[in-house]
N, C-alpha and C. Protein backbone atom coordinates (compact mmCIF):
# COMPACT_ATOMS: atom_id res chain seq x y z
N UNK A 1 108.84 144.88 92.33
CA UNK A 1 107.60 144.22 92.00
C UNK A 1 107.51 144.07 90.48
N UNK A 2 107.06 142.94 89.84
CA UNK A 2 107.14 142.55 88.67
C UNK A 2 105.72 143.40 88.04
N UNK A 3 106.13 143.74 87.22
CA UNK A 3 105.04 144.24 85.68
C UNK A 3 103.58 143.46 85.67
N UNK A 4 102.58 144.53 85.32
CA UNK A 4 101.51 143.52 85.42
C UNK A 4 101.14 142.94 83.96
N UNK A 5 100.78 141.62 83.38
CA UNK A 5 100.66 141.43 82.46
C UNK A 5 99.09 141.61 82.20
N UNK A 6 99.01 141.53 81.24
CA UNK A 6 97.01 140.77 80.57
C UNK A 6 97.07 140.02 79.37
N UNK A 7 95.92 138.78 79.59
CA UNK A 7 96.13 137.66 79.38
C UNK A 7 94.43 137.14 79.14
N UNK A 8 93.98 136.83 77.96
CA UNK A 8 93.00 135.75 78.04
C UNK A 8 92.90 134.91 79.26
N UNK A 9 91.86 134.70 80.01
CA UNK A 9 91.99 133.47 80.85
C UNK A 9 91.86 132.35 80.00
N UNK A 10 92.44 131.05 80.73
CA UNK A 10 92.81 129.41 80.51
C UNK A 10 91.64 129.05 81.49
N UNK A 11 90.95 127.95 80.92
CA UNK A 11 90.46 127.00 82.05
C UNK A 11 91.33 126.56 83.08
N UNK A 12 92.41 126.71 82.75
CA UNK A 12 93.24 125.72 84.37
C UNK A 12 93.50 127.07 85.28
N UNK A 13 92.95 128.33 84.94
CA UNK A 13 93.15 129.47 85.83
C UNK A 13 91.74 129.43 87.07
N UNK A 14 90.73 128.26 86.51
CA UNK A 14 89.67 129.02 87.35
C UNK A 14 89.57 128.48 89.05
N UNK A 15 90.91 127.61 89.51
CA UNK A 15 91.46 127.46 90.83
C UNK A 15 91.95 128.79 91.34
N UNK A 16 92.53 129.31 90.89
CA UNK A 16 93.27 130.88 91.29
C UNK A 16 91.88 131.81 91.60
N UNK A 17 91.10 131.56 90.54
CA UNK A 17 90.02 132.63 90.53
C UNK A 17 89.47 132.48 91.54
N UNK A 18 89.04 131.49 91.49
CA UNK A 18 87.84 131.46 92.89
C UNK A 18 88.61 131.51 93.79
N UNK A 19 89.61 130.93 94.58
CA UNK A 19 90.82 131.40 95.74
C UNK A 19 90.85 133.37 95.65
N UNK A 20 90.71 133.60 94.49
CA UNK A 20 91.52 135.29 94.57
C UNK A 20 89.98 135.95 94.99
N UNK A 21 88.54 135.16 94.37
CA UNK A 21 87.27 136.12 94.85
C UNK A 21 87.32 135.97 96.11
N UNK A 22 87.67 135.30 96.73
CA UNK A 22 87.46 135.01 98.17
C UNK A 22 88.42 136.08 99.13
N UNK A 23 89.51 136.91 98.30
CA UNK A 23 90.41 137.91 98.56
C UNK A 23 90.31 138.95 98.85
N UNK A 24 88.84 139.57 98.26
CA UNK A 24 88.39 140.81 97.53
C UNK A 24 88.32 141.52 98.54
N UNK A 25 88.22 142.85 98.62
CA UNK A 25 87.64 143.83 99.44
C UNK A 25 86.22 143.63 99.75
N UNK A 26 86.15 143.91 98.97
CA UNK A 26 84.23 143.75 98.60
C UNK A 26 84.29 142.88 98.07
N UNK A 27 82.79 142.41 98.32
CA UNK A 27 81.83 141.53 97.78
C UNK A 27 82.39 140.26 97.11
N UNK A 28 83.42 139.61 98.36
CA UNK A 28 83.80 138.45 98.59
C UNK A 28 83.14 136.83 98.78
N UNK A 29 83.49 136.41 97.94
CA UNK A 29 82.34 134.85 98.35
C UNK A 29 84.07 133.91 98.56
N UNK A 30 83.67 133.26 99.41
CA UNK A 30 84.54 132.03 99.78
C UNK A 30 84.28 130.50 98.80
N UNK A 31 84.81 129.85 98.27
CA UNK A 31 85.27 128.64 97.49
C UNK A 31 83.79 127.93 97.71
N UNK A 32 83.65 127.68 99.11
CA UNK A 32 81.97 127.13 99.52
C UNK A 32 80.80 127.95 99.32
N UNK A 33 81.17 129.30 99.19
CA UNK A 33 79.61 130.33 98.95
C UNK A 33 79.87 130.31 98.05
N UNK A 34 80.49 130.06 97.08
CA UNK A 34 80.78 129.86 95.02
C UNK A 34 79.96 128.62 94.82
N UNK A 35 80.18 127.82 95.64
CA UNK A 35 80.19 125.98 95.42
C UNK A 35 78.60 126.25 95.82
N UNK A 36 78.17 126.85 96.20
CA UNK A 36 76.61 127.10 96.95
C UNK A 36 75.74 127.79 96.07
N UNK A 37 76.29 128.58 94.91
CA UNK A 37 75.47 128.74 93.88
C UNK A 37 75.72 128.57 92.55
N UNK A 38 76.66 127.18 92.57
CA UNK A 38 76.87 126.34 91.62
C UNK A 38 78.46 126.83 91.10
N UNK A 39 78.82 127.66 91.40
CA UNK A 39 80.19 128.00 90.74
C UNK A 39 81.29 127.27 91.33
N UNK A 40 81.78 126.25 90.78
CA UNK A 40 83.12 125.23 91.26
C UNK A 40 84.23 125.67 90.06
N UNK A 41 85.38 124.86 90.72
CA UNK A 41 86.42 125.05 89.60
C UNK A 41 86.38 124.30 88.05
N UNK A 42 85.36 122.87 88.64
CA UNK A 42 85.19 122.71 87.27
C UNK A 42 83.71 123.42 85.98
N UNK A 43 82.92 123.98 86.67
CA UNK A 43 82.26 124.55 86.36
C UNK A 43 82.50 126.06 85.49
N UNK A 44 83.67 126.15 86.27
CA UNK A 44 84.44 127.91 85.49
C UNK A 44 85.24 127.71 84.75
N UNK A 45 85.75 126.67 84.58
CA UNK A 45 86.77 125.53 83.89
C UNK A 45 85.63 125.62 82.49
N UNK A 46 85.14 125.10 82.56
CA UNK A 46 84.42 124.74 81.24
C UNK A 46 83.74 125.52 80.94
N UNK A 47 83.07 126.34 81.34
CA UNK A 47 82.67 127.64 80.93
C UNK A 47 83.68 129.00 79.78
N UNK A 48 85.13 128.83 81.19
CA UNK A 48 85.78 129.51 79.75
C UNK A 48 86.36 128.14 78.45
N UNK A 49 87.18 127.04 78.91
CA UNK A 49 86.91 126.17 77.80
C UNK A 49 85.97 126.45 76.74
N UNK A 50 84.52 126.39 76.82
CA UNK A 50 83.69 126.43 75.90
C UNK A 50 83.21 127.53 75.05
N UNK A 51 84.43 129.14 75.98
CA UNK A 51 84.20 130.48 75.48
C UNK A 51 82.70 130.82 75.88
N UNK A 52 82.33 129.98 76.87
CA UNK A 52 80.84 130.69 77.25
C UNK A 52 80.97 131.82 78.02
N UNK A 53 81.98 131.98 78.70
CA UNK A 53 82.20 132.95 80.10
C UNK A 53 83.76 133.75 79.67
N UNK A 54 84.19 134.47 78.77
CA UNK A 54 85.34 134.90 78.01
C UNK A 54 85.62 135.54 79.23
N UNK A 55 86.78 135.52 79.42
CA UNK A 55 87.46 136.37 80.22
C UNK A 55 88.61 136.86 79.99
N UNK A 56 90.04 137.63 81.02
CA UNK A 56 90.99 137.90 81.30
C UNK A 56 91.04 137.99 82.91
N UNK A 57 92.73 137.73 82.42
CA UNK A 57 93.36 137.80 83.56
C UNK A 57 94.15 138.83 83.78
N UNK A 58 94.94 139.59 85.13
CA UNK A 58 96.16 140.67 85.48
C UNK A 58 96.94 139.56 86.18
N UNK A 59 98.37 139.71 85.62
CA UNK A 59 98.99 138.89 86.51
C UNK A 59 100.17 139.50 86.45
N UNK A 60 100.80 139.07 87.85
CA UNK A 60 102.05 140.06 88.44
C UNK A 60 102.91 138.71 88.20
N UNK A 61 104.11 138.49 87.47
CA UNK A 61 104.57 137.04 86.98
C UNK A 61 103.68 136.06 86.70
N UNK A 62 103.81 135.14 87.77
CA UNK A 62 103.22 133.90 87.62
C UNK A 62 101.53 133.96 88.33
N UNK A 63 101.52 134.96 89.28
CA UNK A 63 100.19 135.07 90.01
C UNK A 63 99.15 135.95 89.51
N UNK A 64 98.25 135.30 89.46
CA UNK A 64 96.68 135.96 88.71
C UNK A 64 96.45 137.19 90.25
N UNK A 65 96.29 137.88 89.71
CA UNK A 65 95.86 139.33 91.01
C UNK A 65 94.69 139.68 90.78
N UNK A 66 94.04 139.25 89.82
CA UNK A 66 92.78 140.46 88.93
C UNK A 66 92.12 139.43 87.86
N UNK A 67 90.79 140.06 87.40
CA UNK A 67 89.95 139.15 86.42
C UNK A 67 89.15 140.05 86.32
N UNK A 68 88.09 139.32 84.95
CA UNK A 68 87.38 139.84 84.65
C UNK A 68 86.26 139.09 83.86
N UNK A 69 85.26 138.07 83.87
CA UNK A 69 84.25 137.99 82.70
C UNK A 69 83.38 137.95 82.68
N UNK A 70 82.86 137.73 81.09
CA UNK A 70 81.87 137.99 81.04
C UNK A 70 80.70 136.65 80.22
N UNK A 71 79.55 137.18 79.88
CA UNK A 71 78.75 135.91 79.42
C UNK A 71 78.71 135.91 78.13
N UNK A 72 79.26 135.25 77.15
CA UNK A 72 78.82 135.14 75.70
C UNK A 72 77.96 135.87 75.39
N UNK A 73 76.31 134.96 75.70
CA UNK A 73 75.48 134.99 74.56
C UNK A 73 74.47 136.16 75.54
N UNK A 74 74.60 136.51 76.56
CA UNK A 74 73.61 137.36 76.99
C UNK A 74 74.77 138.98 77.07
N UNK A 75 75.87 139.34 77.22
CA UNK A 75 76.28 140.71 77.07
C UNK A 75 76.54 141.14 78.76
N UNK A 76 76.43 140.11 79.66
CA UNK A 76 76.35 140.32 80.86
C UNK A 76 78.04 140.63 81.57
N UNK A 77 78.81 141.58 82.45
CA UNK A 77 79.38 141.40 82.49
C UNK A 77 79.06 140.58 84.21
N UNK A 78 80.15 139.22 84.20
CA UNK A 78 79.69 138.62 85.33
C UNK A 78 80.50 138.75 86.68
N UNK A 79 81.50 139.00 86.66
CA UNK A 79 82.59 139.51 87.51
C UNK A 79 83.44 140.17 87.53
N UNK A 80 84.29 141.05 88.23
CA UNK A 80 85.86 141.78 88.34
C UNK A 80 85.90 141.68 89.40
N UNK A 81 87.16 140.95 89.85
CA UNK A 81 87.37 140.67 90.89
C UNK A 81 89.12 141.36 90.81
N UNK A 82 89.35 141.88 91.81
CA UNK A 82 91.15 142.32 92.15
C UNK A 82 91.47 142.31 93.76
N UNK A 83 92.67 141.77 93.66
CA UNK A 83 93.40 141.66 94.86
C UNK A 83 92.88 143.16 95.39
N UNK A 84 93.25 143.26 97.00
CA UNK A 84 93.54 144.77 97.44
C UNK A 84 94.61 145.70 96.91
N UNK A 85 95.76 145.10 97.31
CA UNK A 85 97.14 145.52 96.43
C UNK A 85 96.72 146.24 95.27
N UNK A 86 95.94 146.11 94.64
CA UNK A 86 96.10 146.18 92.84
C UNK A 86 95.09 147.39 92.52
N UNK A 87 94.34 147.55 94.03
CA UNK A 87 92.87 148.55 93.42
C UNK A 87 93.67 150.13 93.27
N UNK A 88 92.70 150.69 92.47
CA UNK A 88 93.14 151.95 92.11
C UNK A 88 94.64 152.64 91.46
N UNK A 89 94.98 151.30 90.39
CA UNK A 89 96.07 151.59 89.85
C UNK A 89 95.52 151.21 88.08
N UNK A 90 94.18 151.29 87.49
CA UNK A 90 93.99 150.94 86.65
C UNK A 90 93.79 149.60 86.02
N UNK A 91 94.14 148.41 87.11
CA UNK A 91 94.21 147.32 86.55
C UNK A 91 92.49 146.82 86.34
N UNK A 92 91.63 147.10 87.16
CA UNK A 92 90.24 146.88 87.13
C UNK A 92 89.95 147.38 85.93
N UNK A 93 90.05 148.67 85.40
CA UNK A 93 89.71 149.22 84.39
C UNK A 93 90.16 148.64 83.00
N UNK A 94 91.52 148.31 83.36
CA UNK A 94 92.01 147.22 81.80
C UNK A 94 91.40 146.52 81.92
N UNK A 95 91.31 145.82 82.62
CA UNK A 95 90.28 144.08 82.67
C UNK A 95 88.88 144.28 81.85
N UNK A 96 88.05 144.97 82.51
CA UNK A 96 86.64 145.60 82.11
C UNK A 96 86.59 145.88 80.71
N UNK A 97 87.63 146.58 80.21
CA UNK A 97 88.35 147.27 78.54
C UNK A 97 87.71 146.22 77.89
N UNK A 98 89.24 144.94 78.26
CA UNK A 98 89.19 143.71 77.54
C UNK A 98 88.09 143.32 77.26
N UNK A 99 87.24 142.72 78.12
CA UNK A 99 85.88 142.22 78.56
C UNK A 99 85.10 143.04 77.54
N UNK A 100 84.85 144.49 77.70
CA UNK A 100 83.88 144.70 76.98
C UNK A 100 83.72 144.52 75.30
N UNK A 101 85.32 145.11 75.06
CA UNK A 101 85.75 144.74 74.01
C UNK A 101 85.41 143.17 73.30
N UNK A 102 85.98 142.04 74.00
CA UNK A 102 85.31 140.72 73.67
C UNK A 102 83.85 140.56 73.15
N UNK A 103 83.67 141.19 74.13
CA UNK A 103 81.50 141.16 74.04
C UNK A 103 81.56 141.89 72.96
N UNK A 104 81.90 142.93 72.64
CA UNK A 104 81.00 143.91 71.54
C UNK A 104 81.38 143.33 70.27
N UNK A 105 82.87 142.40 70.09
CA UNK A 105 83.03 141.58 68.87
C UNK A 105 82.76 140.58 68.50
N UNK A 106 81.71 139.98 69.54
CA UNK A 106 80.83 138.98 69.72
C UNK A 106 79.27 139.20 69.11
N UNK A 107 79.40 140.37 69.03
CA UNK A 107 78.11 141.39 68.26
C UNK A 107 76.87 142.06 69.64
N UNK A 108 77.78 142.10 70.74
CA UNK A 108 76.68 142.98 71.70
C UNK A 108 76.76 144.52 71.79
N UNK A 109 75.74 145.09 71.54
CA UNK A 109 75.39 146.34 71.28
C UNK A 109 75.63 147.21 72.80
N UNK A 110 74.63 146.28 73.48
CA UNK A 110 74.69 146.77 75.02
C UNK A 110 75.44 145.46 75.66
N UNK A 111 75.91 146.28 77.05
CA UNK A 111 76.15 145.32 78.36
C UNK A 111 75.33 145.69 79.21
N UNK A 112 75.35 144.56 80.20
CA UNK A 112 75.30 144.78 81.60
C UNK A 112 75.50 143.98 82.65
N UNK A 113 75.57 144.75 83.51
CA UNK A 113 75.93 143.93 84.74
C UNK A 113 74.62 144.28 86.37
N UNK A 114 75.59 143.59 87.21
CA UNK A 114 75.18 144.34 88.52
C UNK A 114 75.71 144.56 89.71
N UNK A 115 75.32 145.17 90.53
CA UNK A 115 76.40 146.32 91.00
C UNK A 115 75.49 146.60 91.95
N UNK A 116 76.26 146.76 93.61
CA UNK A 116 76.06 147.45 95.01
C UNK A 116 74.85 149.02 94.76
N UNK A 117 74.18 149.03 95.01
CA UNK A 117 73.06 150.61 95.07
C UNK A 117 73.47 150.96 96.14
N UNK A 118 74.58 151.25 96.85
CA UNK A 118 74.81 152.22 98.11
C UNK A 118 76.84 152.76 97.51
N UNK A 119 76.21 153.78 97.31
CA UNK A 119 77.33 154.89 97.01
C UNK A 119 78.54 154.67 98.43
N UNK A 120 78.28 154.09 99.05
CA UNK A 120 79.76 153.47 99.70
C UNK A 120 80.55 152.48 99.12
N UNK A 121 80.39 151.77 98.37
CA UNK A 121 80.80 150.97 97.79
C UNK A 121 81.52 151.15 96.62
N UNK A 122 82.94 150.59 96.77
CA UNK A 122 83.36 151.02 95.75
C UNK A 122 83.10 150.95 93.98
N UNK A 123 82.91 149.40 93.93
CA UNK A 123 81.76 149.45 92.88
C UNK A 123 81.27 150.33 92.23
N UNK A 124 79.96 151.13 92.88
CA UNK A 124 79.06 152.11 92.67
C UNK A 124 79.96 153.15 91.85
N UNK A 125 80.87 153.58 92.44
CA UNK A 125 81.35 155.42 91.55
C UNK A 125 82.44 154.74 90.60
N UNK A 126 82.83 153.34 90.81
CA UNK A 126 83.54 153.07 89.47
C UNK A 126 83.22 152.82 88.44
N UNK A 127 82.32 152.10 88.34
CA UNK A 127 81.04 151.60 86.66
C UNK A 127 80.46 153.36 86.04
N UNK A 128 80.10 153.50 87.39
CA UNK A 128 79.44 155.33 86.62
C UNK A 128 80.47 156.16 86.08
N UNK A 129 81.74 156.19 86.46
CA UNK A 129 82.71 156.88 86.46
C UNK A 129 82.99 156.66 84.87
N UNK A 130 83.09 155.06 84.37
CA UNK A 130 82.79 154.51 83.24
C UNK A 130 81.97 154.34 82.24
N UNK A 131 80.58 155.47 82.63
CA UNK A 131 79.87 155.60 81.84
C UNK A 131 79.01 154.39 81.88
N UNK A 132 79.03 154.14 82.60
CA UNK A 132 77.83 152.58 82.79
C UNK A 132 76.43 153.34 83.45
N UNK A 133 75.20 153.20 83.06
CA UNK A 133 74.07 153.67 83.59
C UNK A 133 73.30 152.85 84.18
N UNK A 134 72.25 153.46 85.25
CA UNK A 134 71.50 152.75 85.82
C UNK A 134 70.11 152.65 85.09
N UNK A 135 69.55 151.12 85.04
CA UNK A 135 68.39 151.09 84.62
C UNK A 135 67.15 151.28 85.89
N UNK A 136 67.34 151.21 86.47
CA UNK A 136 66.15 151.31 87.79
C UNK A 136 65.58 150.19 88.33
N UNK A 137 66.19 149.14 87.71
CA UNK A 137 66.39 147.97 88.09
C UNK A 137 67.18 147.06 89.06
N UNK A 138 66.25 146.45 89.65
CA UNK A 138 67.20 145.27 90.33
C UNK A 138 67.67 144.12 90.07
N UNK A 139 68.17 142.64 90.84
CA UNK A 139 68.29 141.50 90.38
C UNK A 139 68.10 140.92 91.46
N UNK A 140 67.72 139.96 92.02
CA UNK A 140 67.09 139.17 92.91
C UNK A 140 68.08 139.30 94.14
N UNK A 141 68.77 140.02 94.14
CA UNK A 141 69.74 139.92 95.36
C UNK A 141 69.79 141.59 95.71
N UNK A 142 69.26 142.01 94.76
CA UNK A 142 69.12 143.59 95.21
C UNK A 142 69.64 144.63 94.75
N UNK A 143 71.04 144.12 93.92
CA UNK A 143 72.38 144.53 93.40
C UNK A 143 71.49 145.31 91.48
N UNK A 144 71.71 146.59 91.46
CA UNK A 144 71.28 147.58 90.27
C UNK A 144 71.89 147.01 89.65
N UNK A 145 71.00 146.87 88.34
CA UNK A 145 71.45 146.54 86.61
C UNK A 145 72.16 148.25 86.29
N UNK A 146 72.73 147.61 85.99
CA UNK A 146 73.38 149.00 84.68
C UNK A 146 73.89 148.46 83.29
N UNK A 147 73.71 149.29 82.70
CA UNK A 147 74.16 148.90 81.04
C UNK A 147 74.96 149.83 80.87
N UNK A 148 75.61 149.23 79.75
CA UNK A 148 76.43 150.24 79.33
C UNK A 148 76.25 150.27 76.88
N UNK A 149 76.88 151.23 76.66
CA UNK A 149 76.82 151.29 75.41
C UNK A 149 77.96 150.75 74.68
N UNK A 150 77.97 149.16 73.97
CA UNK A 150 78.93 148.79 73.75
C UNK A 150 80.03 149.15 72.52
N UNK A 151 79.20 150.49 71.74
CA UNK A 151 79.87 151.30 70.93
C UNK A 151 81.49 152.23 71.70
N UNK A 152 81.23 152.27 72.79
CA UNK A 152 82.14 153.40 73.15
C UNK A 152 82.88 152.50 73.74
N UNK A 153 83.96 153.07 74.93
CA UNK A 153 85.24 152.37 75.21
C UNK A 153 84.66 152.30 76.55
N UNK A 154 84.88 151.51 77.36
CA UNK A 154 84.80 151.25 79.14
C UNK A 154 85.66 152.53 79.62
């Protein structure tokens, strides 16, 4: 099995992406439940194009396995998505690194994201595990805000 690389994402990656969320273990959306709350390929396309949505990629040669981004101007992280294959070998955690790293040299103090509230999920004990906290907050889908402190390392 080939080496995993990391890689800035390209706009011409965001066909792979949305094909690979649709892969996930968890909290999988299919190409049409993306397309249903506005996320298309050209939409993620120009988003990183325009550095609004910075990301990275894990890729095993030529194939994207893993991602990660986030939002410019709000500190949000907006996705990590990884093959099955790939979970629990650190590659989620590099991705997240990158990501946060981007944001905090972008000048964000804090992050955040959101994230499953039922401790079955893998999600849940990985962000905490990372020092990501809960605000007591929700987001319209139900899914806990957590922040994190963009001084320290993911």
């Amino acid at each position: 099995m080939a080496a995993l690389t990391f890689r800035r994402a390209h706009p011409d990656d965001a066909a792979a992406c949305i094909a690979l969320r649709g892969q996930t273990r968890e909290n999988a959306f299919s190409e049409a439940e993306l397309g249903a709350l506005g996320i298309t390929v050209d939409t993620w396309s120009e988003g990183t194009r325009l550095g609004a949505t910075p990301g990275y990629v894990a890729c095993q040669g030529e194939r994207i396995v893993g991602y990660c981004f986030g939002d410019r101007d709000t500190g949000e992280i907006l996705v990590l998505a990884l093959l099955p294959d790939h979970e629990g070998q650190g590659t989620g955690r590099a991705l997240l690194e990158r990501t946060v790293d981007h944001l905090r040299q972008q000048g964000h103090a804090r992050l955040f994201l959101s994230c499953s509230s039922d401790p079955g999920v893998r999600s849940y004990g990985f962000y905490r595990h990372l020092g990501w906290t809960p605000t007591g907050t929700h987001d319209d889908a139900g899914d806990e805000i957590l922040t994190f402190d963009a001084g320290r390392t993911a």
